[in-house]
Protein backbone atom coordinates (compact mmCIF):
# COMPACT_ATOMS: atom_id res chain seq x y z
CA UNK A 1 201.78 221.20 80.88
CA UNK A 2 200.32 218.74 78.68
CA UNK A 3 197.16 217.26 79.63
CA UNK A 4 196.27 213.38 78.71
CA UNK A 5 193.82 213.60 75.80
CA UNK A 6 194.27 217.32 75.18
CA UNK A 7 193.89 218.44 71.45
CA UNK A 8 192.45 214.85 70.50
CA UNK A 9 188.76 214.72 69.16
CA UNK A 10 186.26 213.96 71.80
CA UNK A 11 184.61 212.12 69.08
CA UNK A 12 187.36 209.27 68.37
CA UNK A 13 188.04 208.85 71.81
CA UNK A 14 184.11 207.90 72.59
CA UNK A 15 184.39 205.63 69.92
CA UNK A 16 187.37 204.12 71.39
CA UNK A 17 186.14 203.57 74.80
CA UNK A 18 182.69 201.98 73.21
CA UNK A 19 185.12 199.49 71.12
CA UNK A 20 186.97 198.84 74.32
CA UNK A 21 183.51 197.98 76.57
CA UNK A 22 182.17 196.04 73.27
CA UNK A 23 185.41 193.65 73.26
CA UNK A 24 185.33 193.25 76.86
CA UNK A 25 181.45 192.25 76.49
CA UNK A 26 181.75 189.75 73.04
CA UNK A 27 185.18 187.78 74.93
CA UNK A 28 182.83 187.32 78.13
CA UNK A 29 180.10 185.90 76.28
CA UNK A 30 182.30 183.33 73.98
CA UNK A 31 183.61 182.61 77.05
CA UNK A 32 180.17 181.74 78.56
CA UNK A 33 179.19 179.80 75.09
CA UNK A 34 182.48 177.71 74.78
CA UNK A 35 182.34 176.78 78.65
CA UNK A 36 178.29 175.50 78.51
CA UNK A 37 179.06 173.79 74.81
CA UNK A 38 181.89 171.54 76.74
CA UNK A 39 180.00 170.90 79.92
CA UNK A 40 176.50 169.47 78.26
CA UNK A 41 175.84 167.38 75.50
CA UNK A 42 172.34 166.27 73.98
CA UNK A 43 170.52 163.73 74.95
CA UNK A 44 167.25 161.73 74.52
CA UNK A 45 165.00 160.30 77.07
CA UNK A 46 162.93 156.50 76.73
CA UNK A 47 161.31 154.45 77.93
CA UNK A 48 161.54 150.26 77.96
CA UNK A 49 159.55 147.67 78.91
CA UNK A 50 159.72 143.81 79.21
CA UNK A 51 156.92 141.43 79.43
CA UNK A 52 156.20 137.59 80.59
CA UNK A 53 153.35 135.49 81.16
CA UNK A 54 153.16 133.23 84.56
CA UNK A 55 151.18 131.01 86.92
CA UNK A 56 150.55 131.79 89.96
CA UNK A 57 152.39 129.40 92.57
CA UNK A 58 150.70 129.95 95.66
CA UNK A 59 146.80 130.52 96.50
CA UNK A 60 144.90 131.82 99.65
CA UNK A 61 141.48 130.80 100.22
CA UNK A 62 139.28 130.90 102.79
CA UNK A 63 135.02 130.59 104.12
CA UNK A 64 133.42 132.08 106.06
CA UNK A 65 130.48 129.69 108.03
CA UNK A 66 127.63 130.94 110.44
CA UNK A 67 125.14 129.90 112.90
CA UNK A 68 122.24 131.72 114.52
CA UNK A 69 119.52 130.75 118.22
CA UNK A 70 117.87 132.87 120.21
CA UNK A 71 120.47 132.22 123.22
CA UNK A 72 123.97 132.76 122.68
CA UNK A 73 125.17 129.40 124.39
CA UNK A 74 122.74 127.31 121.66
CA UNK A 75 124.66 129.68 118.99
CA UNK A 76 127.83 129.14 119.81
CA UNK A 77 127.12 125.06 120.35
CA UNK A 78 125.99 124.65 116.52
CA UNK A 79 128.67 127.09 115.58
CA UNK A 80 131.67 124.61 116.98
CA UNK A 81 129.52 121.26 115.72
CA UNK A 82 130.09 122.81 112.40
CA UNK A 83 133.97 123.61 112.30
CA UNK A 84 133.94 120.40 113.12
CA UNK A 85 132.63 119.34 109.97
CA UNK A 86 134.32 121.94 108.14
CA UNK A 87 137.39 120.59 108.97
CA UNK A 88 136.66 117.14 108.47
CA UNK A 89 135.30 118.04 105.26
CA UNK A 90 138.75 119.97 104.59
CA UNK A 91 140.87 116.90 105.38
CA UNK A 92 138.83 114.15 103.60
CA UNK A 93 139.78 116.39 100.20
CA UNK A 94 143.96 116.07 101.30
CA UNK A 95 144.23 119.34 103.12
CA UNK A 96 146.46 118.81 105.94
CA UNK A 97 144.59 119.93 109.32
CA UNK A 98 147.39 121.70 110.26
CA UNK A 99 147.08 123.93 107.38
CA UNK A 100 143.63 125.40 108.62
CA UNK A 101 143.75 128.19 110.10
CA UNK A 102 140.37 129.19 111.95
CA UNK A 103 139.63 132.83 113.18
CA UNK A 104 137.86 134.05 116.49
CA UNK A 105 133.93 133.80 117.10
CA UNK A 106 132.65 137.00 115.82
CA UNK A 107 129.17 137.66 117.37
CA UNK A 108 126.33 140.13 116.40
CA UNK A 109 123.56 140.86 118.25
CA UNK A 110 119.80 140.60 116.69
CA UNK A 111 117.43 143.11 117.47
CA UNK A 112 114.10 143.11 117.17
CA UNK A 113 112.33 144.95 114.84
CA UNK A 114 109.58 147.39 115.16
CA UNK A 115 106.39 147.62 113.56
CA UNK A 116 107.98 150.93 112.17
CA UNK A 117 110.93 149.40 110.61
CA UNK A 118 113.12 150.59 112.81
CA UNK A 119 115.54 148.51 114.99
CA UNK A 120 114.70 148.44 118.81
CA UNK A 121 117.28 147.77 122.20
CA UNK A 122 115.66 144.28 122.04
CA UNK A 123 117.66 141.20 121.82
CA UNK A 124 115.65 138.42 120.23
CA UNK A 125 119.04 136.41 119.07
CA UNK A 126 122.39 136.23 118.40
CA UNK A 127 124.21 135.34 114.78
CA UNK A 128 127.23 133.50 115.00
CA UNK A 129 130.42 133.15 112.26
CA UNK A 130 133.57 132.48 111.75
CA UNK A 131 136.27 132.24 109.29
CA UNK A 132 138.45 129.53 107.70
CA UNK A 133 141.62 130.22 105.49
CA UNK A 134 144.21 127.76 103.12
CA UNK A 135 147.54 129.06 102.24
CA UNK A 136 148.67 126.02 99.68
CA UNK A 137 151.30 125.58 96.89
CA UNK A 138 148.73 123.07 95.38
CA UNK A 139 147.17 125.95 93.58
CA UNK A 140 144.71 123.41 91.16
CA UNK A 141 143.38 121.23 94.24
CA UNK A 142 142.55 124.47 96.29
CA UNK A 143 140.64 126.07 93.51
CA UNK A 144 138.74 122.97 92.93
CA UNK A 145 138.04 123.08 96.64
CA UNK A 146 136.57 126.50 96.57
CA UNK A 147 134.29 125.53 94.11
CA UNK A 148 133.00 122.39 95.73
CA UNK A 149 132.73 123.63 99.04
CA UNK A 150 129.46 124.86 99.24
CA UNK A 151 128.56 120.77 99.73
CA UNK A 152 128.62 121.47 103.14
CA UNK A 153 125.55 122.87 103.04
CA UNK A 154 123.90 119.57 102.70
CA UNK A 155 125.22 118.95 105.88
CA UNK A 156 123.53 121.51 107.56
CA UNK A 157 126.28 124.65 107.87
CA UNK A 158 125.79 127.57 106.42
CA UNK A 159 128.92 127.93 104.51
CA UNK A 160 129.89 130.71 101.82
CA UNK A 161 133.03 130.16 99.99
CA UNK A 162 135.36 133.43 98.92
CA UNK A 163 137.13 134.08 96.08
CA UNK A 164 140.22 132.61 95.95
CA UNK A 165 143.30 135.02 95.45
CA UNK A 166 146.38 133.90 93.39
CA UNK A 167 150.25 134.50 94.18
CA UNK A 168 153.40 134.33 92.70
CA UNK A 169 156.26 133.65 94.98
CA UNK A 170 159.32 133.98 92.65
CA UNK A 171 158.73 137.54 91.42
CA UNK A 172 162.37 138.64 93.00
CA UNK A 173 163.67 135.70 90.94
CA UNK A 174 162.22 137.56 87.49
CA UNK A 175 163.09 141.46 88.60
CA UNK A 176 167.35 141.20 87.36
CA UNK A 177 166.43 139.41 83.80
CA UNK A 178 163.34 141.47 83.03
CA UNK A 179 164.64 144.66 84.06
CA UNK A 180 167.78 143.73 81.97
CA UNK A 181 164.99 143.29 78.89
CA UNK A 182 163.61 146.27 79.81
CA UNK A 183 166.63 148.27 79.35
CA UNK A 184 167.41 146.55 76.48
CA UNK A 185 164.33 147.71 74.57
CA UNK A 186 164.73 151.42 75.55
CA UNK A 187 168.10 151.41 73.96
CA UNK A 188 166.95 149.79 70.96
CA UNK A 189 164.24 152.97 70.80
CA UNK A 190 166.77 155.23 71.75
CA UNK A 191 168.79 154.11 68.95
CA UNK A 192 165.96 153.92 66.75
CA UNK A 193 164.86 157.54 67.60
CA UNK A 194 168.53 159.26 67.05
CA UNK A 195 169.33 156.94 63.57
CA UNK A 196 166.12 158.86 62.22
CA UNK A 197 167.53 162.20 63.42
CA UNK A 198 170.77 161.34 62.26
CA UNK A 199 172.13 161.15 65.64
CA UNK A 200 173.93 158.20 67.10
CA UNK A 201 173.41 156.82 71.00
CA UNK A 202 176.09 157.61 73.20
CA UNK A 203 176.81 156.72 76.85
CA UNK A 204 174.43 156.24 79.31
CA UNK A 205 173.24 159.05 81.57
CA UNK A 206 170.73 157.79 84.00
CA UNK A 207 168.15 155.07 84.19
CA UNK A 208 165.14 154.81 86.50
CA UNK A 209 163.03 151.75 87.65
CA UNK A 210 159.62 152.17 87.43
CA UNK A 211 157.17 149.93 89.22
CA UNK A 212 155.72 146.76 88.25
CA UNK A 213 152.85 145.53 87.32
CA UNK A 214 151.34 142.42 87.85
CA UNK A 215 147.86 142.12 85.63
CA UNK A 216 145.46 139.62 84.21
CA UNK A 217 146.51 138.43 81.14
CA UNK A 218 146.29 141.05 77.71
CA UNK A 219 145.41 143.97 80.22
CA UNK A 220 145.81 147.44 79.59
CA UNK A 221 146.01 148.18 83.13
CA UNK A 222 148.67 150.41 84.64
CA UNK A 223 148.83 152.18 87.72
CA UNK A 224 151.68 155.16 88.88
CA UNK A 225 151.57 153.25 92.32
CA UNK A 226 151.87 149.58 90.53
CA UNK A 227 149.06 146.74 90.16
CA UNK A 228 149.01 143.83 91.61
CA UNK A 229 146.22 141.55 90.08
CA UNK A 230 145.60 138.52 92.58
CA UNK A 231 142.24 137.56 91.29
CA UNK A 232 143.30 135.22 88.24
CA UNK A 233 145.42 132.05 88.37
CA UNK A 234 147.34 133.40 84.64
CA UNK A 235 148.86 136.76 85.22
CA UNK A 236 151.41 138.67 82.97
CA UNK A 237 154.33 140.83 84.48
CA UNK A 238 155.23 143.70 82.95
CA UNK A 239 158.53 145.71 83.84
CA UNK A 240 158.96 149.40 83.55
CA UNK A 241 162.59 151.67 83.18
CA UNK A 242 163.03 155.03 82.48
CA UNK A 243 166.34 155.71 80.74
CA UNK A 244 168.85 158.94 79.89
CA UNK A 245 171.14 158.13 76.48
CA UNK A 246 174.03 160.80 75.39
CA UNK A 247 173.68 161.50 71.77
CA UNK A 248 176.87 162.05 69.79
């Protein structure tokens, strides 16, 4: 009987089998390479921004005015004689009464104060305020008006006049065209970044929106959660996107 392999040297057919496992090995591996070379490509990441200056087109404004007696009904009797002049004060600079929106009473007690320095349970008075607030499109008169405010002191009320904060209504308006600038500047890095690799843009991959930021003019500022600057009248948006180019 012959037997498979009989009379052959062991040592060729070792060799054989290794040859055999090796081929197997090197075809799985091209296999591997030729597959993940035709399902990726390189690509380059950038980012593009677009700027503009504006003016703000809406302001909010308000005062706060205060009044303060040793009984609570005497308090509360020069508190309302002064909204009154408050609001005539309002309306004789062209604010619309309707436009004037005044908040509750708020009402603190005033204790009395020990020789110690320390507060007591003693009542000796009550302090009185209350809160006036402008929402207006006439952004220039209302500013004015904050500033010149404080004239109703020399009528007797104790008026303090708050910062006013500045708006821009049309921001939705802006997002289409200055995103579209945006993403215009990150392909003119992208292309700028694979010409001096010797590369050449491609398709696009992806593209993110980042948020935006609304800052005083020539700021630095910038914020992951955004910035919205409503303490100057001259702002300057700035538009963020995050974009994925194929490279050929």
């Amino acid at each position: 009987m012959n037997i498979p392999g009989e009379g052959k040297n062991p040592t060729i057919m070792v060799t054989a089998v290794i040859i055999s496992i090796a081929l197997i090995v090197c075809s799985a591996i091209m296999a591997g390479a030729v597959k993940n070379y035709s399902g990726s490509k390189n690509t380059i990441t950038v980012t593009g921004a677009a700027k503009k200056a504006i003016i703000s087109d809406l302001i909010v404004w308000s005062g706060t005015f205060s009044a303060q007696s040793a009984q609570l009904s005497e308090a509360y009797a020069r508190l309302n004689q002064d909204l009154i002049k408050v609001k005539a004060y309002l309306v004789e600079k062209g604010v619309p009464e309707g436009q004037i929106v005044v908040s509750s009473i708020n009402t603190m007690p005033i204790h009395r104060i020990a020789p110690n320095g320390m507060p007591t349970n003693e009542v000796e008075g009550y302090l009185l305020n209350q809160r006036i607030e402008l929402k207006s499109d006439q952004v220039d008169k209302i500013t004015d008006l904050s500033r010149s405010s404080t004239e109703l002191i020399n009528q007797g009320v104790q008026f303090q006049s708050d910062p006013p904060q500045y708006f821009y209504t049309k921001l939705n308006d802006l997002k289409v065209d200055m995103l579209a600038e945006a993403s215009k500047d990150a392909r003119n890095r992208a292309e700028q970044l694979a010409q001096n690799s010797g590369g050449k843009i491609g398709a696009l991959k992806s593209a993110k929106m980042g948020v935006f930021q609304i800052t005083r003019l020539n700021s630095t500022d910038v914020s992951d959660s955004g910035i919205n600057d409503t303490s100057t009248l001259e702002k300057e948006i700035t538009a963020v996107v995050n974009v994925d180019f194929y490279v050929k």
